[in-house]
Protein backbone atom coordinates (compact mmCIF):
# COMPACT_ATOMS: atom_id res chain seq x y z
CA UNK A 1 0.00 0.00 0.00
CA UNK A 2 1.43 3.68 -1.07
CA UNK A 3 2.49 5.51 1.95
CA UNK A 4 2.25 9.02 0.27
CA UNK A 5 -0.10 10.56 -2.32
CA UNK A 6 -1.08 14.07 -4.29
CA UNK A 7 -4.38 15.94 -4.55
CA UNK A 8 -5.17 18.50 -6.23
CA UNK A 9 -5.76 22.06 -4.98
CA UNK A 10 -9.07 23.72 -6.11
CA UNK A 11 -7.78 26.96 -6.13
CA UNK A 12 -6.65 28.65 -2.65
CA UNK A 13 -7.46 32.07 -4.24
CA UNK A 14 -10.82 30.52 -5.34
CA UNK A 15 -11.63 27.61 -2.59
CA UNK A 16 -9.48 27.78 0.33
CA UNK A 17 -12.07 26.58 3.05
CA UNK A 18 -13.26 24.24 0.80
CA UNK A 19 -9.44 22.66 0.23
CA UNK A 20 -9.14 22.66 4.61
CA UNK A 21 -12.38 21.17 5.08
CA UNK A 22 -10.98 18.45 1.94
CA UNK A 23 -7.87 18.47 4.18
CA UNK A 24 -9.58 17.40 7.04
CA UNK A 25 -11.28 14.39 5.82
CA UNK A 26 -8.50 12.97 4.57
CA UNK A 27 -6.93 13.35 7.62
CA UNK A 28 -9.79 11.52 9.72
CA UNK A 29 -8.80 8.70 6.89
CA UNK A 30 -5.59 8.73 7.99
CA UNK A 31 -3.36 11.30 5.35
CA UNK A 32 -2.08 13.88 6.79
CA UNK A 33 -0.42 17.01 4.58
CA UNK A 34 3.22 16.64 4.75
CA UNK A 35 3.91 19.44 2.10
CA UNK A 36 2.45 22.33 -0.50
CA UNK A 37 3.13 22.11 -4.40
CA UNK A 38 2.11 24.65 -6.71
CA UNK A 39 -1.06 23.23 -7.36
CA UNK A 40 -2.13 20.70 -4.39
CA UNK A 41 -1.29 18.64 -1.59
CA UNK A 42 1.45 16.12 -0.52
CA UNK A 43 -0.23 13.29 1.73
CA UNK A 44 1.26 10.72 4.36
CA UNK A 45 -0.22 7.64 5.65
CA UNK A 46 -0.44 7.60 9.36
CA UNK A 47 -3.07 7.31 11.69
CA UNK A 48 -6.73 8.61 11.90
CA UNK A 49 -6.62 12.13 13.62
CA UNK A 50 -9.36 14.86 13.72
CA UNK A 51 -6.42 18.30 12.35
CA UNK A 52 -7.51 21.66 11.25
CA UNK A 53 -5.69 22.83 8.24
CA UNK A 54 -5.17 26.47 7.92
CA UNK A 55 -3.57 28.82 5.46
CA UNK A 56 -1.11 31.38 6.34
CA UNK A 57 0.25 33.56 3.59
CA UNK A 58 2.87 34.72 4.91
CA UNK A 59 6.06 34.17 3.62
CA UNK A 60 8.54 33.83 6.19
CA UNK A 61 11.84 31.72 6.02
CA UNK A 62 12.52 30.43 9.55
CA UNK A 63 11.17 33.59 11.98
CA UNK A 64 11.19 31.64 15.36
CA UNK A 65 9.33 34.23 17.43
CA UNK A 66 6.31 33.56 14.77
CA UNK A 67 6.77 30.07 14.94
CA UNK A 68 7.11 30.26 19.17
CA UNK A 69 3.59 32.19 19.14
CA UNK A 70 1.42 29.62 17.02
CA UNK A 71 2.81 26.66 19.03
CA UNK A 72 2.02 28.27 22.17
CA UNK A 73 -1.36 28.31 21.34
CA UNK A 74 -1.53 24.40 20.23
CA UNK A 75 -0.65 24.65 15.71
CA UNK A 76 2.18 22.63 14.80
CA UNK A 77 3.75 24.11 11.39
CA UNK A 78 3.09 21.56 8.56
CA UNK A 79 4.60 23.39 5.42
């Protein structure tokens, strides 16, 4: 069985809470996004867990106080 797989993106100018809420079910399957590509989603196998995805525009190398502030409040960085 694959361990990893790519879906398409419907457009995060166009259908970004419809991607997360997309996001979401696969991740109560099991697939989890472990990264972005242009024009969808990089999935992992692991097991079933209830995440919120969440889009942050932002573009930002490696600013640890940003980082620090999100996982204070419980979001883990995906991608």
């Amino acid at each position: 069985m694959r361990q990893t797989k790519y879906i398409m993106s419907e457009g995060l100018a166009f259908a970004e809470d419809k991607d997360m809420e997309k996001l979401r079910r696969y991740s109560l399957k099991g697939w989890h996004v472990s990264d972005f590509k242009l024009m969808g989603y990089t999935l992992k196998k692991g097991e079933s867990s209830d995440y919120i995805y969440s889009v942050d525009y932002r573009s930002l190398k490696e600013d640890d106080e940003y980082f620090d502030l999100f996982s204070a409040s419980g979001w883990s960085h995906v991608a």
